[in-house]
C-alpha atoms as a PDB file:
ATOM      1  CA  UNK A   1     -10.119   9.191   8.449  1.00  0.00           C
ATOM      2  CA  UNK A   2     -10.690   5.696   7.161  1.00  0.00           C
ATOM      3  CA  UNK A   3     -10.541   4.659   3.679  1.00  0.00           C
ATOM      4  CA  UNK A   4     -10.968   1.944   1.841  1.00  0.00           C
ATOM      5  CA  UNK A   5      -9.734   1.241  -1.721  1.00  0.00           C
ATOM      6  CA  UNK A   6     -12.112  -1.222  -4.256  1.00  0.00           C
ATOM      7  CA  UNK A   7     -13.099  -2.414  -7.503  1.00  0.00           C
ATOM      8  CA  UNK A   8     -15.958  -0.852  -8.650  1.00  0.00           C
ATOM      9  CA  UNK A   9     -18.008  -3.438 -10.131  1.00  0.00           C
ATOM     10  CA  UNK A  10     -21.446  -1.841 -11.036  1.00  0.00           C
ATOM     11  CA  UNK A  11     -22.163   1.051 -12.773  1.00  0.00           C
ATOM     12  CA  UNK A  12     -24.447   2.610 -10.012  1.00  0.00           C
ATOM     13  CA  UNK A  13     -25.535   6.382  -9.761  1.00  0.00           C
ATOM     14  CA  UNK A  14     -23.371   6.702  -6.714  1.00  0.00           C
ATOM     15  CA  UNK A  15     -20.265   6.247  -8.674  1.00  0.00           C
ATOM     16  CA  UNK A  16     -21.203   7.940 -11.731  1.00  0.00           C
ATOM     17  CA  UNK A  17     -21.683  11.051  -9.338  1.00  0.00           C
ATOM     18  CA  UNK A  18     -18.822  10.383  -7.667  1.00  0.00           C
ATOM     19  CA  UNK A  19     -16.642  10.074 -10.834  1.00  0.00           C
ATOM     20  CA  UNK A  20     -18.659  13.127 -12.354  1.00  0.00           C
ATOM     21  CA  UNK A  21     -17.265  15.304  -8.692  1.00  0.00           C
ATOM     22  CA  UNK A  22     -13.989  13.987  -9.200  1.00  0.00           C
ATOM     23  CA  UNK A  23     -13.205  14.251 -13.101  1.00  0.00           C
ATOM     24  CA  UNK A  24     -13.208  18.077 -13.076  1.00  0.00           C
ATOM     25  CA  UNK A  25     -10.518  17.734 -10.324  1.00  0.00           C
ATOM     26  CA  UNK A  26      -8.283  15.930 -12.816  1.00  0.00           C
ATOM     27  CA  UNK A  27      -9.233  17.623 -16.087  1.00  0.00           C
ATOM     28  CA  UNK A  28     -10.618  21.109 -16.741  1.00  0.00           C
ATOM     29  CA  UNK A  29     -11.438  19.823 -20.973  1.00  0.00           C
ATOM     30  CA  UNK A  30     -12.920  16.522 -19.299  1.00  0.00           C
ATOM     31  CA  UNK A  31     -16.794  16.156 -20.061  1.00  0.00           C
ATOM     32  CA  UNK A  32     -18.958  14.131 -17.528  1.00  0.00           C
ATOM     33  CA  UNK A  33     -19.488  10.288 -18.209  1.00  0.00           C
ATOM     34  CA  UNK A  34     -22.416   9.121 -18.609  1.00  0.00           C
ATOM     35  CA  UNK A  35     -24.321   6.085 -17.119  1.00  0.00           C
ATOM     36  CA  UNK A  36     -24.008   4.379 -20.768  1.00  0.00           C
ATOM     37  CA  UNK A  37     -20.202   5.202 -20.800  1.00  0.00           C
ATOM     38  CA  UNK A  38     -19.450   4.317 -17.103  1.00  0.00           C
ATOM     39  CA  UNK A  39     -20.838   0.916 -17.310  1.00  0.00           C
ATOM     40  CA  UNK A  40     -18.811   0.598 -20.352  1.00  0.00           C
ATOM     41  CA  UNK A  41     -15.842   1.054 -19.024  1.00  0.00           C
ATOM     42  CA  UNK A  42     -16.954  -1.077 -15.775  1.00  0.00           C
ATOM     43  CA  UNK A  43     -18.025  -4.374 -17.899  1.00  0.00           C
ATOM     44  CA  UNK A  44     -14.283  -4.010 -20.302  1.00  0.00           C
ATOM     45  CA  UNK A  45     -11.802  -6.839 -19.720  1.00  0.00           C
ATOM     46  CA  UNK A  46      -9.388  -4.326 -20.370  1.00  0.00           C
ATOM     47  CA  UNK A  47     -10.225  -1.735 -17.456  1.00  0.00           C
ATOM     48  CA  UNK A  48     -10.501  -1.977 -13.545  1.00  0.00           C
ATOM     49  CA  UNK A  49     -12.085   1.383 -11.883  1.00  0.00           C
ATOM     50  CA  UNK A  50     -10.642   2.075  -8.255  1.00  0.00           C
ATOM     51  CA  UNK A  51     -12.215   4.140  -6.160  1.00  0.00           C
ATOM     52  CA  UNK A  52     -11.013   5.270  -2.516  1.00  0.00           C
ATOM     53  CA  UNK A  53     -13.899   5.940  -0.082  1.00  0.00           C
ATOM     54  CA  UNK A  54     -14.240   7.318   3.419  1.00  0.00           C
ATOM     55  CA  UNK A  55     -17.216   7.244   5.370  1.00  0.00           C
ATOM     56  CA  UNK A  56     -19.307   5.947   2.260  1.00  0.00           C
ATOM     57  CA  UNK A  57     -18.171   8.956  -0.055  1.00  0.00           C
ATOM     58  CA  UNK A  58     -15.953   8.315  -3.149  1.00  0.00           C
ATOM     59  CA  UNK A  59     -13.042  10.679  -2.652  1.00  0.00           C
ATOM     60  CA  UNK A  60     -10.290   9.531  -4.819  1.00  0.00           C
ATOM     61  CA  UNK A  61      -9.996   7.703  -8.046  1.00  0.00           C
ATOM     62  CA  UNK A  62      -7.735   5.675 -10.243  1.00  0.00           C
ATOM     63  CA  UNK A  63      -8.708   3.835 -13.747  1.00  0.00           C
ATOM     64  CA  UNK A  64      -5.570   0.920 -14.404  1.00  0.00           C
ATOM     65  CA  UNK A  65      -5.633  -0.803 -18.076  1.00  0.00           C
ATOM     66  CA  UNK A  66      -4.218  -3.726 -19.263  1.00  0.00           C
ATOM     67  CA  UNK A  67      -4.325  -5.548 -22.421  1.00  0.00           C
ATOM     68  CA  UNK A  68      -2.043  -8.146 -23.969  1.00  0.00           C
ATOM     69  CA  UNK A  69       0.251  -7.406 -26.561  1.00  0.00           C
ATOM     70  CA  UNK A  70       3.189  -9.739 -28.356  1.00  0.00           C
ATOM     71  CA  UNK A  71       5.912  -8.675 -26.078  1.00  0.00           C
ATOM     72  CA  UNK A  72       3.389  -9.529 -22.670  1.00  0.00           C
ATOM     73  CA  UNK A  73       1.102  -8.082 -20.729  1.00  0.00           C
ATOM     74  CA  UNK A  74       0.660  -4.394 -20.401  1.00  0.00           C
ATOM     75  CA  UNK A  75      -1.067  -2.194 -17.383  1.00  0.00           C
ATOM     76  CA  UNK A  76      -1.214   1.626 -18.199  1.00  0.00           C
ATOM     77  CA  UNK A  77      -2.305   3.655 -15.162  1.00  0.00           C
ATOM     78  CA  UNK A  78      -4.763   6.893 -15.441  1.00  0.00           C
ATOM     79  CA  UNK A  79      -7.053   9.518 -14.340  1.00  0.00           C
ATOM     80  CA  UNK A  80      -5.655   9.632 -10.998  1.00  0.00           C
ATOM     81  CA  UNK A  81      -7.551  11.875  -8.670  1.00  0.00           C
ATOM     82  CA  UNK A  82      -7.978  12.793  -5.243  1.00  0.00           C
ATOM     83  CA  UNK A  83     -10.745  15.293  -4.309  1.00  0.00           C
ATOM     84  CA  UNK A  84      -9.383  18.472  -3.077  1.00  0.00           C
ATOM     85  CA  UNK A  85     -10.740  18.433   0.303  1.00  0.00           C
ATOM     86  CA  UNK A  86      -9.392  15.277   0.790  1.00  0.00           C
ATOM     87  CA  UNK A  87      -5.470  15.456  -0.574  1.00  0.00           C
ATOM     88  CA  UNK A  88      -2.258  15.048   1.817  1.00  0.00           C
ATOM     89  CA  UNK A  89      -3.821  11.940   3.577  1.00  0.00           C
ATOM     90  CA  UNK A  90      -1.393   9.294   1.080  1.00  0.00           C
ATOM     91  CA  UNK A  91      -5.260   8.316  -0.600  1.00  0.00           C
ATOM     92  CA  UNK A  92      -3.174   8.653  -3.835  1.00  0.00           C
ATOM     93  CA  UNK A  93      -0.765   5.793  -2.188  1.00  0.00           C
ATOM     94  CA  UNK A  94      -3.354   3.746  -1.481  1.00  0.00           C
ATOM     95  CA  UNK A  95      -5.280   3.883  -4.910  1.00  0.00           C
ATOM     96  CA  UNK A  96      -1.907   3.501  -6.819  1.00  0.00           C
ATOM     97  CA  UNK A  97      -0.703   0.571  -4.336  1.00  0.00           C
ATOM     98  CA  UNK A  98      -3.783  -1.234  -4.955  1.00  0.00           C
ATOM     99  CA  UNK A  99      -3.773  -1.544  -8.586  1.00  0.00           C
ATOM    100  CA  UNK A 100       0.100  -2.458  -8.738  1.00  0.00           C
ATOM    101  CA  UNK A 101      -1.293  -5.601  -6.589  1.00  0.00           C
ATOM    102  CA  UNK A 102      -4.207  -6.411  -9.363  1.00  0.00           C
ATOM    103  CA  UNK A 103      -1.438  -5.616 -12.185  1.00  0.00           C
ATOM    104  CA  UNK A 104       0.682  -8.104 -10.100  1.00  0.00           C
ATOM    105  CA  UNK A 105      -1.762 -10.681  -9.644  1.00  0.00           C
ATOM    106  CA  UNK A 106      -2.440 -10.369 -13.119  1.00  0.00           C
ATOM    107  CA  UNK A 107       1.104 -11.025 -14.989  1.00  0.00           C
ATOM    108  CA  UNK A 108       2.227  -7.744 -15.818  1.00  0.00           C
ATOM    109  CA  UNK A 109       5.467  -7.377 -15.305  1.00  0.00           C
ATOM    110  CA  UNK A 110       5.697  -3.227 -15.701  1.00  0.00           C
ATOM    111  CA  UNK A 111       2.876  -0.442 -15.164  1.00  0.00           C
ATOM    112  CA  UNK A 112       3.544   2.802 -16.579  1.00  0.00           C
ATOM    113  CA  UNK A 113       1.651   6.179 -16.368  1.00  0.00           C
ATOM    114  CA  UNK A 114       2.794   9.583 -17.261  1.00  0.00           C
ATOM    115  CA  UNK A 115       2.129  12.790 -15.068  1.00  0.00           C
ATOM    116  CA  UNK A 116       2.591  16.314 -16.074  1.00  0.00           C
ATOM    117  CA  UNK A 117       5.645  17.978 -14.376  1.00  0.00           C
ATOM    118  CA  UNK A 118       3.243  20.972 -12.622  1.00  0.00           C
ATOM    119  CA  UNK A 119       1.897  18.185 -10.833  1.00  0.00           C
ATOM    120  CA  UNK A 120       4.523  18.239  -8.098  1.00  0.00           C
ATOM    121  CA  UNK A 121       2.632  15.890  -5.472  1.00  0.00           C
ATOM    122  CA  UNK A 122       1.718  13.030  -7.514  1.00  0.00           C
ATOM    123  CA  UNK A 123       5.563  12.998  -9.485  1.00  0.00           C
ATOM    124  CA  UNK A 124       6.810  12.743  -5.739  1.00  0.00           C
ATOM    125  CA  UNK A 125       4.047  10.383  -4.810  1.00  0.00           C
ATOM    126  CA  UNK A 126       5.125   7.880  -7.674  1.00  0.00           C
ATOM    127  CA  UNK A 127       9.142   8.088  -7.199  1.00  0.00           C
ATOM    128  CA  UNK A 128       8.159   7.270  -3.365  1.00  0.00           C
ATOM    129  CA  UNK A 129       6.219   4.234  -4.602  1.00  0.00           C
ATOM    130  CA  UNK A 130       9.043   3.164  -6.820  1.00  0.00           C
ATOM    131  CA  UNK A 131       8.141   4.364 -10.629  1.00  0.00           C
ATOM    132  CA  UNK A 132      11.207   5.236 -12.006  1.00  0.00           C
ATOM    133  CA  UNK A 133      11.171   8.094 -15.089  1.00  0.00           C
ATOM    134  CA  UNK A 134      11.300   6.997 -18.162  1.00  0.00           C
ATOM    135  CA  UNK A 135      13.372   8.297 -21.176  1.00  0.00           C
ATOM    136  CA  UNK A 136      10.748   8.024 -23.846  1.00  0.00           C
ATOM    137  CA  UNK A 137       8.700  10.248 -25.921  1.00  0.00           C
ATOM    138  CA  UNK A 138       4.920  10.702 -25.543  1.00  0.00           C
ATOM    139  CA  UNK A 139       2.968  11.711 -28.901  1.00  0.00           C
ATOM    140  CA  UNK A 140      -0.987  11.987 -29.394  1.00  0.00           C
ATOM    141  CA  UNK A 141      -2.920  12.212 -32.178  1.00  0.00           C
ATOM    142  CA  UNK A 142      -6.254  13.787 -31.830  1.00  0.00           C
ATOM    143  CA  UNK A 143      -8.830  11.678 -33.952  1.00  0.00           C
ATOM    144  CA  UNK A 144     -11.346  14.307 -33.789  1.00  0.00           C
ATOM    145  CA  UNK A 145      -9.101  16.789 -35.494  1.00  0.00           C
ATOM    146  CA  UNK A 146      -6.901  16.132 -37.925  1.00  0.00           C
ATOM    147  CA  UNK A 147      -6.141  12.564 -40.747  1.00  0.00           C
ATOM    148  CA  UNK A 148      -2.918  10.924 -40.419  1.00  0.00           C
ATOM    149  CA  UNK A 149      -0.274  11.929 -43.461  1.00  0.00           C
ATOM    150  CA  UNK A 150       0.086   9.012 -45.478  1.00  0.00           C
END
Protein backbone atom coordinates (compact mmCIF):
# COMPACT_ATOMS: atom_id res chain seq x y z
CA UNK A 1 0.00 0.00 0.00
CA UNK A 2 1.27 3.36 -1.15
CA UNK A 3 0.61 6.55 0.47
CA UNK A 4 1.28 9.76 0.06
CA UNK A 5 1.10 12.60 2.63
CA UNK A 6 0.02 16.50 1.31
CA UNK A 7 -1.21 19.82 1.91
CA UNK A 8 -4.56 20.13 1.13
CA UNK A 9 -4.92 23.29 -0.59
CA UNK A 10 -8.59 23.50 -1.90
CA UNK A 11 -11.57 22.97 -0.26
CA UNK A 12 -12.96 20.34 -2.79
CA UNK A 13 -15.93 17.85 -2.15
CA UNK A 14 -13.45 15.04 -2.15
CA UNK A 15 -11.88 16.21 0.99
CA UNK A 16 -14.80 17.48 2.71
CA UNK A 17 -16.09 13.76 2.33
CA UNK A 18 -13.08 12.48 3.18
CA UNK A 19 -12.71 14.59 6.39
CA UNK A 20 -16.57 14.03 7.04
CA UNK A 21 -15.52 9.68 6.92
CA UNK A 22 -12.71 10.34 9.01
CA UNK A 23 -13.92 12.86 11.85
CA UNK A 24 -16.29 10.30 13.43
CA UNK A 25 -13.17 8.05 13.69
CA UNK A 26 -11.55 10.65 15.94
CA UNK A 27 -14.56 12.08 17.77
CA UNK A 28 -17.93 10.49 18.59
CA UNK A 29 -19.38 14.56 19.81
CA UNK A 30 -17.64 15.80 16.45
CA UNK A 31 -20.32 17.29 13.93
CA UNK A 32 -19.49 17.18 10.12
CA UNK A 33 -17.72 20.32 8.52
CA UNK A 34 -19.12 21.91 6.15
CA UNK A 35 -17.90 23.18 2.69
CA UNK A 36 -18.11 26.91 4.24
CA UNK A 37 -16.08 25.70 7.34
CA UNK A 38 -13.53 23.47 5.46
CA UNK A 39 -12.43 26.12 3.16
CA UNK A 40 -12.10 28.18 6.18
CA UNK A 41 -9.86 26.39 7.77
CA UNK A 42 -7.96 25.64 4.28
CA UNK A 43 -7.49 29.56 3.32
CA UNK A 44 -6.18 30.39 7.51
CA UNK A 45 -2.52 31.40 7.80
CA UNK A 46 -2.73 29.78 10.94
CA UNK A 47 -3.72 26.09 9.79
CA UNK A 48 -2.18 23.46 7.32
CA UNK A 49 -4.66 20.31 6.65
CA UNK A 50 -2.66 16.95 5.96
CA UNK A 51 -4.16 14.34 4.52
CA UNK A 52 -2.58 10.73 3.83
CA UNK A 53 -3.95 9.03 0.67
CA UNK A 54 -3.63 5.63 -0.95
CA UNK A 55 -4.79 4.80 -4.21
CA UNK A 56 -6.64 8.29 -4.52
CA UNK A 57 -8.68 7.78 -1.17
CA UNK A 58 -8.05 10.05 1.88
CA UNK A 59 -7.37 7.60 4.68
CA UNK A 60 -5.68 9.45 7.39
CA UNK A 61 -5.65 12.95 8.64
CA UNK A 62 -3.76 15.49 10.65
CA UNK A 63 -4.68 19.43 11.13
CA UNK A 64 -1.03 21.28 12.55
CA UNK A 65 -1.48 25.10 13.83
CA UNK A 66 0.81 27.65 14.30
CA UNK A 67 0.60 31.17 15.22
CA UNK A 68 3.12 33.61 16.65
CA UNK A 69 3.15 34.60 20.05
CA UNK A 70 5.85 36.92 22.19
CA UNK A 71 7.93 34.07 23.33
CA UNK A 72 8.15 32.62 19.26
CA UNK A 73 6.50 30.65 17.14
CA UNK A 74 4.04 28.05 18.17
CA UNK A 75 2.73 24.71 16.16
CA UNK A 76 -0.08 22.79 18.09
CA UNK A 77 -0.85 19.43 16.46
CA UNK A 78 -4.62 17.93 16.19
CA UNK A 79 -7.35 15.80 15.01
CA UNK A 80 -5.13 13.04 14.21
CA UNK A 81 -6.86 10.20 12.48
CA UNK A 82 -6.34 7.18 10.65
CA UNK A 83 -9.37 5.34 9.17
CA UNK A 84 -9.94 2.09 10.79
CA UNK A 85 -9.46 -0.10 7.91
CA UNK A 86 -6.40 1.40 7.31
CA UNK A 87 -4.43 1.57 10.96
CA UNK A 88 -1.06 -0.47 11.78
CA UNK A 89 0.54 0.59 8.39
CA UNK A 90 2.81 3.73 10.43
CA UNK A 91 0.15 6.29 8.17
CA UNK A 92 0.03 8.04 11.61
CA UNK A 93 4.09 8.31 11.24
CA UNK A 94 3.92 9.62 8.13
CA UNK A 95 1.16 12.36 8.71
CA UNK A 96 2.88 13.40 12.04
CA UNK A 97 6.52 13.33 10.31
CA UNK A 98 5.33 15.52 7.69
CA UNK A 99 4.06 18.37 9.59
CA UNK A 100 7.17 18.39 12.08
CA UNK A 101 9.06 19.16 8.58
CA UNK A 102 6.49 22.24 7.69
CA UNK A 103 6.71 23.26 11.58
CA UNK A 104 10.52 23.02 10.92
CA UNK A 105 10.67 24.84 7.83
CA UNK A 106 8.62 27.28 9.41
CA UNK A 107 10.65 28.44 12.73
CA UNK A 108 9.03 26.66 15.36
CA UNK A 109 11.17 25.47 17.56
CA UNK A 110 8.58 22.96 19.67
CA UNK A 111 5.18 21.23 18.49
CA UNK A 112 3.03 19.98 21.10
CA UNK A 113 -0.26 17.93 21.02
CA UNK A 114 -1.97 16.11 23.76
CA UNK A 115 -3.53 12.51 23.39
CA UNK A 116 -5.82 10.82 25.74
CA UNK A 117 -4.12 7.94 27.69
CA UNK A 118 -6.89 5.11 26.22
CA UNK A 119 -5.33 5.90 23.11
CA UNK A 120 -2.50 3.41 23.50
CA UNK A 121 -1.25 3.39 19.70
CA UNK A 122 -0.90 6.94 18.99
CA UNK A 123 0.90 7.70 22.85
CA UNK A 124 3.40 4.93 21.56
CA UNK A 125 3.40 6.31 18.07
CA UNK A 126 4.52 9.86 19.40
CA UNK A 127 7.28 8.66 22.12
CA UNK A 128 8.68 6.59 18.94
CA UNK A 129 8.77 9.85 16.97
CA UNK A 130 10.43 11.67 19.79
CA UNK A 131 7.54 13.80 21.76
CA UNK A 132 8.50 13.68 25.09
CA UNK A 133 5.45 14.03 27.97
CA UNK A 134 4.98 16.96 29.31
CA UNK A 135 4.34 17.92 33.02
CA UNK A 136 1.67 20.51 32.50
CA UNK A 137 -1.92 20.91 33.10
CA UNK A 138 -4.59 21.01 30.36
CA UNK A 139 -7.88 23.13 31.23
CA UNK A 140 -10.90 24.01 28.77
CA UNK A 141 -13.46 26.23 29.02
CA UNK A 142 -16.53 25.53 27.08
CA UNK A 143 -17.80 28.93 25.53
CA UNK A 144 -21.06 27.52 24.72
CA UNK A 145 -21.79 26.71 28.31
CA UNK A 146 -20.89 28.52 30.98
CA UNK A 147 -19.30 32.80 31.61
CA UNK A 148 -15.98 33.08 33.07
CA UNK A 149 -16.06 34.15 37.08
CA UNK A 150 -14.82 37.48 37.25
Amino acid sequence: MSVVVEVAEVATQELLDGVNRLVPQLSSTAHAMTHEQLERMINSPCVKLFVAKSEGQIVGMLTLAMFAIPTGLRAWIEDVVVDDASRGLRIGDALTVAALDVARESGAKTVDLTSRPSRTSANALYQRLGFEQRATNVYRFFIESQEPEK
